[in-house]
PDB file of N, CA and C in Angstrom:
ATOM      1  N   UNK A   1      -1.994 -24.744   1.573  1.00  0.00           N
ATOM      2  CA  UNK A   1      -2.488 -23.691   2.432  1.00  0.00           C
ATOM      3  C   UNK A   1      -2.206 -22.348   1.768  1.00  0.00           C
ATOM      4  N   UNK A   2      -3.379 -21.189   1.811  1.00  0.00           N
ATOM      5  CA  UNK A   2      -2.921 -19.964   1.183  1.00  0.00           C
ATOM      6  C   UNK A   2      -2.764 -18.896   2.092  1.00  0.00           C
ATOM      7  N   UNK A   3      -1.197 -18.211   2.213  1.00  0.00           N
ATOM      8  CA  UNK A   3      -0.797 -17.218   2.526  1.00  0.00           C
ATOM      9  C   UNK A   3      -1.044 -15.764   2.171  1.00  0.00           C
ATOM     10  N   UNK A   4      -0.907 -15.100   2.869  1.00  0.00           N
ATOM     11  CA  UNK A   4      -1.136 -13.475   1.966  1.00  0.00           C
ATOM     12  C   UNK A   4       0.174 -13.060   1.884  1.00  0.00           C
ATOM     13  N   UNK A   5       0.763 -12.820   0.707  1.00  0.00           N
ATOM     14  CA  UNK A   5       1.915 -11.798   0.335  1.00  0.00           C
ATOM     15  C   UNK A   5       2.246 -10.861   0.386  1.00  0.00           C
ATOM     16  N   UNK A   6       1.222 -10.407  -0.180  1.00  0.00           N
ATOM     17  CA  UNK A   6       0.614  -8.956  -0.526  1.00  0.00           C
ATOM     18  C   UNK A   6      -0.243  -8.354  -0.449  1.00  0.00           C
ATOM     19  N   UNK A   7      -0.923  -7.675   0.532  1.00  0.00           N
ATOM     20  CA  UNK A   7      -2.618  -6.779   0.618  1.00  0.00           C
ATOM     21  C   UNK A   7      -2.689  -5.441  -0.460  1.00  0.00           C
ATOM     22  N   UNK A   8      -1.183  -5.432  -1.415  1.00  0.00           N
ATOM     23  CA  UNK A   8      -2.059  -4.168  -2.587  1.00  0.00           C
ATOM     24  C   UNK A   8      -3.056  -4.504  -3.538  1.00  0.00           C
ATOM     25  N   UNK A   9      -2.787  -6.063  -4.085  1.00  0.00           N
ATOM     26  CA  UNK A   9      -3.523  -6.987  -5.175  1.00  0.00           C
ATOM     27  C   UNK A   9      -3.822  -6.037  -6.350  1.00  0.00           C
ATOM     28  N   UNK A  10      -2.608  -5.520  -6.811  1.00  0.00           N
ATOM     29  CA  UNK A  10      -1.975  -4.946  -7.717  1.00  0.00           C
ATOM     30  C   UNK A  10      -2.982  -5.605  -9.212  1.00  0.00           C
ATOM     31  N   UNK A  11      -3.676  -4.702  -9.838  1.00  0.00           N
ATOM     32  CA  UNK A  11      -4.400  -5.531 -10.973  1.00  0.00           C
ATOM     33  C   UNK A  11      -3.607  -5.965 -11.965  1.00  0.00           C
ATOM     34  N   UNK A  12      -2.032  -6.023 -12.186  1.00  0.00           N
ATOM     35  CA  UNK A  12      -1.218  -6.202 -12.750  1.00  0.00           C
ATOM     36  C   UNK A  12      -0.070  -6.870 -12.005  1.00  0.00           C
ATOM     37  N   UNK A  13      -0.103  -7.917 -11.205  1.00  0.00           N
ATOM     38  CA  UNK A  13       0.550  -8.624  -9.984  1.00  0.00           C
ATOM     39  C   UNK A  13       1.999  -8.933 -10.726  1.00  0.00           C
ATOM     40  N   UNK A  14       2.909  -8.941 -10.782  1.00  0.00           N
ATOM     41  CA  UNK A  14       4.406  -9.149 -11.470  1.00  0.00           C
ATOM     42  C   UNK A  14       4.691 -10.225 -11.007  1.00  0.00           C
ATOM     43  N   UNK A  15       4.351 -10.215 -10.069  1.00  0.00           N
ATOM     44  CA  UNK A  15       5.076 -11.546  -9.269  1.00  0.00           C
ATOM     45  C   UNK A  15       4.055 -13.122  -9.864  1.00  0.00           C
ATOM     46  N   UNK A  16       3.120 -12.682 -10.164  1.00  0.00           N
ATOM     47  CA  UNK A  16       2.168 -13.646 -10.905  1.00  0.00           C
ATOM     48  C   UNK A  16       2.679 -14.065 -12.078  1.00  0.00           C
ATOM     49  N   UNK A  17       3.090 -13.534 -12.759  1.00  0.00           N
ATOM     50  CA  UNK A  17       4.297 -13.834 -14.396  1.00  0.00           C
ATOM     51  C   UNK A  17       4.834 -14.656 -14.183  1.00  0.00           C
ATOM     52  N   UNK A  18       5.690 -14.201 -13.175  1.00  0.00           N
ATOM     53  CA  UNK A  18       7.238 -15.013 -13.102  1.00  0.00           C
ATOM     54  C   UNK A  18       6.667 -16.404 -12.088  1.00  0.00           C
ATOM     55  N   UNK A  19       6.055 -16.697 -11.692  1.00  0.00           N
ATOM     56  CA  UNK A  19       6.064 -17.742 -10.382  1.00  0.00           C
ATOM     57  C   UNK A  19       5.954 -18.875 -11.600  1.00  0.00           C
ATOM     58  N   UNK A  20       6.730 -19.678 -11.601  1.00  0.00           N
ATOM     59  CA  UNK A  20       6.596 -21.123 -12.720  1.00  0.00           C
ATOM     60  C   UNK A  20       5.697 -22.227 -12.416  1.00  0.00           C
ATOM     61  N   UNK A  21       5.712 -22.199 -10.800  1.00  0.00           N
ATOM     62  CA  UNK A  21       5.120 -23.350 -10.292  1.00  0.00           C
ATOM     63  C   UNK A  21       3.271 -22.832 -10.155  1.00  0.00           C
ATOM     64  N   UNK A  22       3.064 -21.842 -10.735  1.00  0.00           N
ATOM     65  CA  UNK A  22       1.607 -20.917 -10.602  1.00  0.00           C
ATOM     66  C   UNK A  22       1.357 -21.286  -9.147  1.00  0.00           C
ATOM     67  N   UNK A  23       1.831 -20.666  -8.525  1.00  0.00           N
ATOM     68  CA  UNK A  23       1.690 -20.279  -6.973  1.00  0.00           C
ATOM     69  C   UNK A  23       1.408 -19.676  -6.343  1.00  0.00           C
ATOM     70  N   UNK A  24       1.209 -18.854  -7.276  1.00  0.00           N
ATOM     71  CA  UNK A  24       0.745 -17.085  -6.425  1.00  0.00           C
ATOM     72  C   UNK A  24      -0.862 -17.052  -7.199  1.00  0.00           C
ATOM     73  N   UNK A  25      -1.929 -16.867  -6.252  1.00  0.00           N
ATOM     74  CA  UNK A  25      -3.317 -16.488  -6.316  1.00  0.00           C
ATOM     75  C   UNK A  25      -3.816 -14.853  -6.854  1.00  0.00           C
ATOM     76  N   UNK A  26      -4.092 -14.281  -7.271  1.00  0.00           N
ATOM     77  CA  UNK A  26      -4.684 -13.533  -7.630  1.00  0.00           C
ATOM     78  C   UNK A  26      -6.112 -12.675  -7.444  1.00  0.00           C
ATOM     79  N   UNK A  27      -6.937 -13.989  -7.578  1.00  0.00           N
ATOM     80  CA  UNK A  27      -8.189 -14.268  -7.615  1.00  0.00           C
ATOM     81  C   UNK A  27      -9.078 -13.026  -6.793  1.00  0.00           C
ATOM     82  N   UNK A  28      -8.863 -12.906  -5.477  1.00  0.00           N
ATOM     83  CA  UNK A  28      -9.611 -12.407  -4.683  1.00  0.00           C
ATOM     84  C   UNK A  28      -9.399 -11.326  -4.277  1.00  0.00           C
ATOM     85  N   UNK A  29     -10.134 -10.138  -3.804  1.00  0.00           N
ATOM     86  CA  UNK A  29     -10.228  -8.854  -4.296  1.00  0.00           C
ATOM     87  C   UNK A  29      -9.364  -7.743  -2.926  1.00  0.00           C
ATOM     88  N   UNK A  30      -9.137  -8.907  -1.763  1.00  0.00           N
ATOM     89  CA  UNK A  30      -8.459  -7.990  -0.560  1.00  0.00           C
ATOM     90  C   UNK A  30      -6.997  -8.455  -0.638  1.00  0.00           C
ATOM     91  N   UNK A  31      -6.104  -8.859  -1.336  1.00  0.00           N
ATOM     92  CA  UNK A  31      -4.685  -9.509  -1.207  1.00  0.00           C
ATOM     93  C   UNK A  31      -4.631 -10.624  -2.303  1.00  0.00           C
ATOM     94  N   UNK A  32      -2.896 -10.663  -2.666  1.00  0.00           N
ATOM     95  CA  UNK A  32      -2.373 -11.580  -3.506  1.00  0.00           C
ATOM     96  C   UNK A  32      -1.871 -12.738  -2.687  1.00  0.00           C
ATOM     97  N   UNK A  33      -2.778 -14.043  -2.785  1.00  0.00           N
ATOM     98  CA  UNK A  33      -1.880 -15.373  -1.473  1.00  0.00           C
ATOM     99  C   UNK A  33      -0.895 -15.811  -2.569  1.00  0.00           C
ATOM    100  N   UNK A  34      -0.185 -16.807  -1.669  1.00  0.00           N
ATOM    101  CA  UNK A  34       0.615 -17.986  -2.366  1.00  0.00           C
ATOM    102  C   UNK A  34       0.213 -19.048  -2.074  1.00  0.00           C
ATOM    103  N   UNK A  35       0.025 -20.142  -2.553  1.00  0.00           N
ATOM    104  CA  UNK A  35      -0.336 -21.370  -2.320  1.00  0.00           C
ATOM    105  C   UNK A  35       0.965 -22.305  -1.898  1.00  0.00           C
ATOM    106  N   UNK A  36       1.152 -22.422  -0.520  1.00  0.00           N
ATOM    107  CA  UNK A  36       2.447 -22.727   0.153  1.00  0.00           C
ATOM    108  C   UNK A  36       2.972 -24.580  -0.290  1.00  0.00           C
ATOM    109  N   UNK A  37       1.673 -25.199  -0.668  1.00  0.00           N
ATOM    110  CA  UNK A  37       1.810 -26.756  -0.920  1.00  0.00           C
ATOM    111  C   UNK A  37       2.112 -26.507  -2.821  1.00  0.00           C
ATOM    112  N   UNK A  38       2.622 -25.744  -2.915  1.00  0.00           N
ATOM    113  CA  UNK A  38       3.035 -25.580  -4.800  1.00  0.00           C
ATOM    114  C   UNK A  38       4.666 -24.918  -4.616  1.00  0.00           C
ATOM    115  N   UNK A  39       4.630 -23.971  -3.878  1.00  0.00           N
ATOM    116  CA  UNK A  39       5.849 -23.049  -3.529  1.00  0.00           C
ATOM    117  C   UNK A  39       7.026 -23.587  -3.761  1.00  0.00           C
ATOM    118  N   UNK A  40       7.756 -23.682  -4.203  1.00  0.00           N
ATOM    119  CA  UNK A  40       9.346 -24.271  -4.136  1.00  0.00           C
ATOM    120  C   UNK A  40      10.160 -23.219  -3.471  1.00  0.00           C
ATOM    121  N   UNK A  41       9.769 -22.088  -3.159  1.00  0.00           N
ATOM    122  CA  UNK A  41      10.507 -21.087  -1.999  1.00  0.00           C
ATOM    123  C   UNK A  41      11.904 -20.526  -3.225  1.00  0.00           C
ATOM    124  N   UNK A  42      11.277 -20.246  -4.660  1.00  0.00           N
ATOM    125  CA  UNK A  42      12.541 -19.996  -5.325  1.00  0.00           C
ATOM    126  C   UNK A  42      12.751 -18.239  -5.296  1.00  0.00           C
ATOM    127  N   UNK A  43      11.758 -17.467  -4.668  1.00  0.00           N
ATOM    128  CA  UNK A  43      12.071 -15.840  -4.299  1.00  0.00           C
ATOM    129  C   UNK A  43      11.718 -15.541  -5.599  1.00  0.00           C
ATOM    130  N   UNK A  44      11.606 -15.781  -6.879  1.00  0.00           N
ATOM    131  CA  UNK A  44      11.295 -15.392  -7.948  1.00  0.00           C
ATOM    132  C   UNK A  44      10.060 -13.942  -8.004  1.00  0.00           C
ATOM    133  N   UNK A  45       9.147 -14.241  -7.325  1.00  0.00           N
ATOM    134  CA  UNK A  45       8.089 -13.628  -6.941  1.00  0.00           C
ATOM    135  C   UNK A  45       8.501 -12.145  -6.147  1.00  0.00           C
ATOM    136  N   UNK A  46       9.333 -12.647  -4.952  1.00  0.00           N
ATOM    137  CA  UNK A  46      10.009 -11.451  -4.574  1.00  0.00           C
ATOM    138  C   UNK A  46      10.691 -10.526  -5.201  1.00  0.00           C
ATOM    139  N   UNK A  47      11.781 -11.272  -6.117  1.00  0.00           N
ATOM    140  CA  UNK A  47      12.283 -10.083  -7.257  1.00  0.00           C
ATOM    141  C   UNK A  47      11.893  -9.458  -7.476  1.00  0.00           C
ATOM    142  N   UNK A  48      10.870 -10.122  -8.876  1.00  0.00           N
ATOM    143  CA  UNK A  48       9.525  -9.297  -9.661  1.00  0.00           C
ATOM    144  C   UNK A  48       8.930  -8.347  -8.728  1.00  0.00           C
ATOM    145  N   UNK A  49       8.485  -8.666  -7.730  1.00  0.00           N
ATOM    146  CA  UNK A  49       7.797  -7.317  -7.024  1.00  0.00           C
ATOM    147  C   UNK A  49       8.457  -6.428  -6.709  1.00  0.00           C
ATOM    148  N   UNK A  50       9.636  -6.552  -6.600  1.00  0.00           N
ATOM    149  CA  UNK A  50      10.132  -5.293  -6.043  1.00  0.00           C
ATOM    150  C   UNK A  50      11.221  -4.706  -6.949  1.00  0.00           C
ATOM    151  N   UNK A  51      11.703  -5.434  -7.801  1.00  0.00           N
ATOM    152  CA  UNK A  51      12.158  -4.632  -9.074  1.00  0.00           C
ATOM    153  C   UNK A  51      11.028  -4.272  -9.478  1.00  0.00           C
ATOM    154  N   UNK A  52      10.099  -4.466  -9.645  1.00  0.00           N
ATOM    155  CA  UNK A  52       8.746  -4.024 -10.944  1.00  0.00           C
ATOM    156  C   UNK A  52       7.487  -3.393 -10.301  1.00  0.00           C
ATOM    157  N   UNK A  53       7.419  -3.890  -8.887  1.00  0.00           N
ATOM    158  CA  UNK A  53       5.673  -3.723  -8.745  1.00  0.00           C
ATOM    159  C   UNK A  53       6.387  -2.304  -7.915  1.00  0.00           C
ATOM    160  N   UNK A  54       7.184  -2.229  -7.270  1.00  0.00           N
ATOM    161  CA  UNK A  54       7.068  -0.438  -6.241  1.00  0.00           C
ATOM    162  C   UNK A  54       7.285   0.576  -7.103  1.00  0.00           C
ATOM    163  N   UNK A  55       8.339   0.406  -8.408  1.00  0.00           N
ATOM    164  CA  UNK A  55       8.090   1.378  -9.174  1.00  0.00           C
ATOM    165  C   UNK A  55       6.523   1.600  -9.691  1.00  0.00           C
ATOM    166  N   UNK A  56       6.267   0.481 -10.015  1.00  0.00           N
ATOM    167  CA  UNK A  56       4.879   0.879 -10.525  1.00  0.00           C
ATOM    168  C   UNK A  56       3.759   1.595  -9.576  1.00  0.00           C
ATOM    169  N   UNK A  57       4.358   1.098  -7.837  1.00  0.00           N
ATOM    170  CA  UNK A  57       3.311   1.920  -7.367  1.00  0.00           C
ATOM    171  C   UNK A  57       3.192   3.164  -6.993  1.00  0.00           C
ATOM    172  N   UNK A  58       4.477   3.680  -7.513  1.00  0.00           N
ATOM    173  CA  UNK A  58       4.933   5.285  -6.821  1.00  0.00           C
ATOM    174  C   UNK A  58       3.779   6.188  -7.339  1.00  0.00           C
ATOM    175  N   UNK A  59       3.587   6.009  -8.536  1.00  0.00           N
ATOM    176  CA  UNK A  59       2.670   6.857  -9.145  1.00  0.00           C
ATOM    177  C   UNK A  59       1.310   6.649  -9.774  1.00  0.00           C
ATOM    178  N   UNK A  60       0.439   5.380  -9.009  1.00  0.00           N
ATOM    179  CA  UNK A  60      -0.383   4.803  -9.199  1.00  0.00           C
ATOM    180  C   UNK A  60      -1.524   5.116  -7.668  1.00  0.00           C
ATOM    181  N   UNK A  61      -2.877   5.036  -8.218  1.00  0.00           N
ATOM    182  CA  UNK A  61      -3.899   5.001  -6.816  1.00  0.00           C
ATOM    183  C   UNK A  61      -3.918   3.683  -6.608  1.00  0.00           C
ATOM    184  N   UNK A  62      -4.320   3.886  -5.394  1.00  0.00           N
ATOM    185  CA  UNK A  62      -5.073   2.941  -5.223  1.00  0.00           C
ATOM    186  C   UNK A  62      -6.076   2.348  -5.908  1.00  0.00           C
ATOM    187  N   UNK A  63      -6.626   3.060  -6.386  1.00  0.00           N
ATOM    188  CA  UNK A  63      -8.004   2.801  -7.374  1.00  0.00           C
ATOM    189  C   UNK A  63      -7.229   2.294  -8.320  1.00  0.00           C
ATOM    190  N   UNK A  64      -6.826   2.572  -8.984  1.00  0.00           N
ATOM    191  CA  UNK A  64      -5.852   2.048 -10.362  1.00  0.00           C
ATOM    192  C   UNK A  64      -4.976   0.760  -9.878  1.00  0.00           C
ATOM    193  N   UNK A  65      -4.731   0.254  -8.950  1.00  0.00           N
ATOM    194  CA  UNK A  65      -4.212  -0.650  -8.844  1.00  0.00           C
ATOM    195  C   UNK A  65      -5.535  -1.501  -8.356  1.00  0.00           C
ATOM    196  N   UNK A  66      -6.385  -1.371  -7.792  1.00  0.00           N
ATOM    197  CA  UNK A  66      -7.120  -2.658  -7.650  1.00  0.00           C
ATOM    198  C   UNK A  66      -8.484  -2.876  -8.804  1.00  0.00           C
ATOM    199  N   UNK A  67      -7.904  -2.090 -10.046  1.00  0.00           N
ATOM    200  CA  UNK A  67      -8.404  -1.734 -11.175  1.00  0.00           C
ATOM    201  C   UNK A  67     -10.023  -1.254 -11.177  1.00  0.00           C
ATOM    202  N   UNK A  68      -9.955  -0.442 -10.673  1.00  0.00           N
ATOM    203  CA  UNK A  68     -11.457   0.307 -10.187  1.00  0.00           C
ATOM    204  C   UNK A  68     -11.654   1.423 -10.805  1.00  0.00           C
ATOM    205  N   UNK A  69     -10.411   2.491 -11.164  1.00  0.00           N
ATOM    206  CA  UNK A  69     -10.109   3.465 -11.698  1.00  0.00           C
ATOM    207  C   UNK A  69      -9.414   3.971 -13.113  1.00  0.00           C
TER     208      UNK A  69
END
């Protein structure tokens, strides 16, 4: 089943790197899901985003993050 994580869908998703079990979706253009039947619930994903993805969004558009800009 796919969850939404995230509604920035960051064109550079961090949390997409690190997920081992490729769990986290990308694909589609309104939010980043997770695919909950892959998930091992290891937070890995959580890290990465928030050590990596809020810095990145302090000084980023919107446009630039859903790579439009």
């Amino acid at each position: 089943m796919l969850n939404i994580i995230c509604k920035y869908n960051c064109k550079d998703c961090y949390a997409l790197r690190v997920c081992a079990m490729h769990a986290i979706i990308a694909e589609q253009r309104d939010a980043i899901y997770i695919d909950t039947d892959k998930c091992i619930g290891c937070g890995c994903c959580k890290t990465a985003c928030i050590a990596f993805g809020y810095k990145a969004l302090e000084d980023k558009t919107p446009q630039w993050l859903m790579g439009i800009g």
